[in-house]
C-alpha atoms as a PDB file:
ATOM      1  CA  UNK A   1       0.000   0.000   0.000  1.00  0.00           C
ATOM      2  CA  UNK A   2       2.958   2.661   0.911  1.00  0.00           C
ATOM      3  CA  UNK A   3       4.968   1.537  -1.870  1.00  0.00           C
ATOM      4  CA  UNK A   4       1.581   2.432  -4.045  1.00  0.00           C
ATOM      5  CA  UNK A   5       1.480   5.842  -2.750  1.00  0.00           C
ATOM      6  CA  UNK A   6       5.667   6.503  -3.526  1.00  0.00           C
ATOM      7  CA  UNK A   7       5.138   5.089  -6.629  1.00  0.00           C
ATOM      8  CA  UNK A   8       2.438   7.688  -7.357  1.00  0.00           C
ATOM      9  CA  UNK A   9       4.131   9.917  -6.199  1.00  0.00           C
ATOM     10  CA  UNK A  10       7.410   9.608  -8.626  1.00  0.00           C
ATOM     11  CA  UNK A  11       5.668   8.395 -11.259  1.00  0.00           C
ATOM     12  CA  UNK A  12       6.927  11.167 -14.319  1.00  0.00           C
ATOM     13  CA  UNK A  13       5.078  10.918 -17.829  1.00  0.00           C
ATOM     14  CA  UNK A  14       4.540   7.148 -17.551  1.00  0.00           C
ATOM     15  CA  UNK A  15       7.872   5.917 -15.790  1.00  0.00           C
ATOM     16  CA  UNK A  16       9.040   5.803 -11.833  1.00  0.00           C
ATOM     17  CA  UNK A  17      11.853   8.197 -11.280  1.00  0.00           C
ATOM     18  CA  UNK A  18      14.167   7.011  -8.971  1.00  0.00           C
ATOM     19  CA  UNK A  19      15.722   9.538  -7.484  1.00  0.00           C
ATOM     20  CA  UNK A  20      11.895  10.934  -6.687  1.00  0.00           C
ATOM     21  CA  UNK A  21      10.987   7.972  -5.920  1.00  0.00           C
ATOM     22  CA  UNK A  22      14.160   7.318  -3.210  1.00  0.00           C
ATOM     23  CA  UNK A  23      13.345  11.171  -1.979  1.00  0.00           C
ATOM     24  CA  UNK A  24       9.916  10.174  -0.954  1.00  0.00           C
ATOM     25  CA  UNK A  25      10.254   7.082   0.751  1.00  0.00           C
ATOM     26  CA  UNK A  26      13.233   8.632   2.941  1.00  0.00           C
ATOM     27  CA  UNK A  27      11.261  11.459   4.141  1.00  0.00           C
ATOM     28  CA  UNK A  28       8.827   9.494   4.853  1.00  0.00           C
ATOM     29  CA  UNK A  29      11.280   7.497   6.883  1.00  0.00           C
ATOM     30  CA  UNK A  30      12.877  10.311   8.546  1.00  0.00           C
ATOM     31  CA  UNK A  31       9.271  11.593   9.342  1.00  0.00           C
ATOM     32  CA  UNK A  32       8.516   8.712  11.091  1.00  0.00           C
ATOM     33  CA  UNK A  33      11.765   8.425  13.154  1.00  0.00           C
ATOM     34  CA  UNK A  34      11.123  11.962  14.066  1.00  0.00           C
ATOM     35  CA  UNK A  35       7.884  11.761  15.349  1.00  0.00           C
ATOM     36  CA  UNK A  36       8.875   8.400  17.560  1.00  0.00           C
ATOM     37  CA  UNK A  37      12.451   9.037  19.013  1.00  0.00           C
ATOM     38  CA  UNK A  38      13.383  12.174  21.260  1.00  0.00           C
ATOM     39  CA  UNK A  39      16.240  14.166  19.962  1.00  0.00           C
ATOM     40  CA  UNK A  40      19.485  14.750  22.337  1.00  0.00           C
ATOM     41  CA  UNK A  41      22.697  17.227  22.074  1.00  0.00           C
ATOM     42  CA  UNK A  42      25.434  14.920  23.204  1.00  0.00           C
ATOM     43  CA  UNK A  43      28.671  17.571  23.415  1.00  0.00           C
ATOM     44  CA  UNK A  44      32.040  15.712  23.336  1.00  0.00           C
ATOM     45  CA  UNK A  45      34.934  17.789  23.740  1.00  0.00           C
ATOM     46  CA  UNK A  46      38.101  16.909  21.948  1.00  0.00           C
ATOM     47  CA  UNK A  47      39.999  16.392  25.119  1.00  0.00           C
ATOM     48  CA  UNK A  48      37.244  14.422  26.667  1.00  0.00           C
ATOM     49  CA  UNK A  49      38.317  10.657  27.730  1.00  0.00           C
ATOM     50  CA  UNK A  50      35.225   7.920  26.017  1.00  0.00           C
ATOM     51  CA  UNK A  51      35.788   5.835  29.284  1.00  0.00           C
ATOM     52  CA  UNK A  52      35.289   9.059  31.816  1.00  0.00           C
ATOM     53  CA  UNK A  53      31.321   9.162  31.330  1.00  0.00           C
ATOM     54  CA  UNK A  54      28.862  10.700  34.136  1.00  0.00           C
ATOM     55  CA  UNK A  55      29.841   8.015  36.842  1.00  0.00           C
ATOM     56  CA  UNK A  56      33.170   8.211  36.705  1.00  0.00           C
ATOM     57  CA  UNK A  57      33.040  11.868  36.979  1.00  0.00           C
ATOM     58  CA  UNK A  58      31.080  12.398  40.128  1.00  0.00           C
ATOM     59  CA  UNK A  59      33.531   9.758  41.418  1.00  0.00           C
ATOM     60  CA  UNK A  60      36.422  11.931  40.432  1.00  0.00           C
ATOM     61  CA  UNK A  61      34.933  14.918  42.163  1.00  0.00           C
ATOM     62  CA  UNK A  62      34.138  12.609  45.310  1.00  0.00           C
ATOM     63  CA  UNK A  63      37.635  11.617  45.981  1.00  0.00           C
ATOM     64  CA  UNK A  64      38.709  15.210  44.607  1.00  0.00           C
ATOM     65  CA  UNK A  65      36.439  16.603  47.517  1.00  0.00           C
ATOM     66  CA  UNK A  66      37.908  14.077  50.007  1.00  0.00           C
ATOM     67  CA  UNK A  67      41.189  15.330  48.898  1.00  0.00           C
ATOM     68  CA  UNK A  68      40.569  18.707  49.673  1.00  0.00           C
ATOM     69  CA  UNK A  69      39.076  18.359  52.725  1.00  0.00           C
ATOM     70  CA  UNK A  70      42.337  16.937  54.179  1.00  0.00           C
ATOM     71  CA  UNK A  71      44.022  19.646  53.003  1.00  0.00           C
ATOM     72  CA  UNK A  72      41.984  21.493  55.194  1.00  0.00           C
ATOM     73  CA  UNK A  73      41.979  19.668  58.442  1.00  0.00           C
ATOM     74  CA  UNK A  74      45.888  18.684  57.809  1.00  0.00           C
ATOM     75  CA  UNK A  75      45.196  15.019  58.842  1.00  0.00           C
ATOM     76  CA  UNK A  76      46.796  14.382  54.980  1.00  0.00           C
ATOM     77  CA  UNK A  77      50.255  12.387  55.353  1.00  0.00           C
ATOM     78  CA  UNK A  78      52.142  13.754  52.680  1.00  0.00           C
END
């Protein structure tokens, strides 16, 4: 039935174009995709490690924070 419609749709003085024919049944697809999934910015930076995601991070700033705070007290050994 869908491929009836495209078909209609690219159908140029008797004969399926193609490239028309390709055009419609991709934005059709991308249509669909857009209207199901959710869109997301993902920002990598070109220094940014693939292993050192959001987990690894607050752990980073946990042990950073530790750190610092025995700075502070000066229990650190050091």
């Amino acid at each position: 039935m869908l491929s009836q419609i495209f078909r209609e749709a690219a159908v140029r003085e008797g004969e399926v174009d193609l490239e028309d024919y390709t055009s419609a049944v991709l934005g059709y697809f991308n249509k669909c995709t857009e209207d199901i999934t959710s869109t997301r910015t993902v920002t990598e930076y070109p220094n940014q490690k693939p292993w050192l995601n959001a987990e690894v991070r607050s752990l980073l700033k946990a042990r950073d924070a530790a750190f610092r705070s025995g700075e502070q007290n000066g229990t650190q050994s050091g």
